[in-house]
Protein backbone atom coordinates (compact mmCIF):
# COMPACT_ATOMS: atom_id res chain seq x y z
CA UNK A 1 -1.29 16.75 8.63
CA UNK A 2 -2.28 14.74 5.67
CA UNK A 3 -1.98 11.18 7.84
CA UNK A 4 -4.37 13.38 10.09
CA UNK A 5 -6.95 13.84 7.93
CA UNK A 6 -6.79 10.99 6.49
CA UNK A 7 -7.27 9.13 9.73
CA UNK A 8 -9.80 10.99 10.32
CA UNK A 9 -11.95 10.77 7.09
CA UNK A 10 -11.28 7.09 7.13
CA UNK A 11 -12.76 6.72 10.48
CA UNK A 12 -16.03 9.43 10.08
CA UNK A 13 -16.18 9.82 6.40
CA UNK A 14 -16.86 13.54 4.56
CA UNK A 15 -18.75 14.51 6.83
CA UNK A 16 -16.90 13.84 10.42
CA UNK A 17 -13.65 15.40 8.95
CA UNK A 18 -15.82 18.56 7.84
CA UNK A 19 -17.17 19.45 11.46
CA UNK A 20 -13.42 19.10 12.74
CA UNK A 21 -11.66 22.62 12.64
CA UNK A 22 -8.47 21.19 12.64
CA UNK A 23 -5.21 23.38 12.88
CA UNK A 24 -1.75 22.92 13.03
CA UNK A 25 -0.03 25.83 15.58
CA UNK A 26 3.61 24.28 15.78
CA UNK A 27 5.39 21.30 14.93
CA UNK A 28 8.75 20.57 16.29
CA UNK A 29 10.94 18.08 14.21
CA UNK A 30 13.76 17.15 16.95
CA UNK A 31 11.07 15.92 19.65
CA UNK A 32 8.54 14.57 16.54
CA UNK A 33 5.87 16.89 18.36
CA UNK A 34 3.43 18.81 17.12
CA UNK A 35 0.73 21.31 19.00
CA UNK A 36 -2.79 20.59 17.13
CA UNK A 37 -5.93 23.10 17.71
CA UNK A 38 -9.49 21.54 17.99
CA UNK A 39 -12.46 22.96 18.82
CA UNK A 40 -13.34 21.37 22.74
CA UNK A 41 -16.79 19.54 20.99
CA UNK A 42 -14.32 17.50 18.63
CA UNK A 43 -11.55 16.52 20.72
CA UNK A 44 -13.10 12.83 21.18
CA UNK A 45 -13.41 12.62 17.64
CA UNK A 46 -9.14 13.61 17.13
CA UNK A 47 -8.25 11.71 20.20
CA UNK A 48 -9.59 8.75 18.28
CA UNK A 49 -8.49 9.09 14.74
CA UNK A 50 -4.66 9.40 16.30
CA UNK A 51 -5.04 6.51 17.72
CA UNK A 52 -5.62 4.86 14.68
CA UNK A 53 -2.81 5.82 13.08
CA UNK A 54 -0.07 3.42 12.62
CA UNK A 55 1.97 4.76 9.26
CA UNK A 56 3.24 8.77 8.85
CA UNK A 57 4.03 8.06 5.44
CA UNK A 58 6.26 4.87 4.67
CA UNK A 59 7.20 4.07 8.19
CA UNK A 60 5.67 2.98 11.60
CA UNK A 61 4.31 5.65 13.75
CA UNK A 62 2.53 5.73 16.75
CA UNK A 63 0.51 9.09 18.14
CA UNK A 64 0.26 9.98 21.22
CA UNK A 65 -1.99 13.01 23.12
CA UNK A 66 0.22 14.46 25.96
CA UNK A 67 -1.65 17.25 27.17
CA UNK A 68 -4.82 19.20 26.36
CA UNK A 69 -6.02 22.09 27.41
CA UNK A 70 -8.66 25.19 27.03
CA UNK A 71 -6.23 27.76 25.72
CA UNK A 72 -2.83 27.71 23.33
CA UNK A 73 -1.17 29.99 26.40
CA UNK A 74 -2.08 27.54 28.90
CA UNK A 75 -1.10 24.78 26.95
CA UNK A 76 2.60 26.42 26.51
CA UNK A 77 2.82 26.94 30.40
CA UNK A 78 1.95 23.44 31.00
CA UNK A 79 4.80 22.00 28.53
């Protein structure tokens, strides 16, 4: 979460990472997945700051968004 945030203040400074309500429901470590909740009016803003990131701590990383949805329960029906 910390390459997150960072990502994210680098890109919209103080004040973009403080109007993201950012939340981390599950990570798993075998499939290097992780379930994030957003509110819907910054998604854009997420979407773009994982893009950006290229380094999860010492090594190479690449993000990826593979599904989004309105609701957590959805979201585990859809996966």
């Amino acid at each position: 979460m910390d390459t997150v945030w960072k990502s994210i203040s680098k890109l919209y400074g103080e004040h973009g990472a403080s109007t993201v309500n950012l939340n981390l429901i599950s990570f798993n470590d075998e499939e290097k997945s992780a379930i994030l909740r957003v509110g819907h009016t910054s998604l854009e803003l997420l979407k773009t700051a994982l893009a950006s990131i290229t380094k999860v701590g010492d090594k190479s990383a690449a993000v990826h968004v593979l599904r989004v949805s309105g609701t957590i329960k959805a979201l585990h029906r859809k996966l």
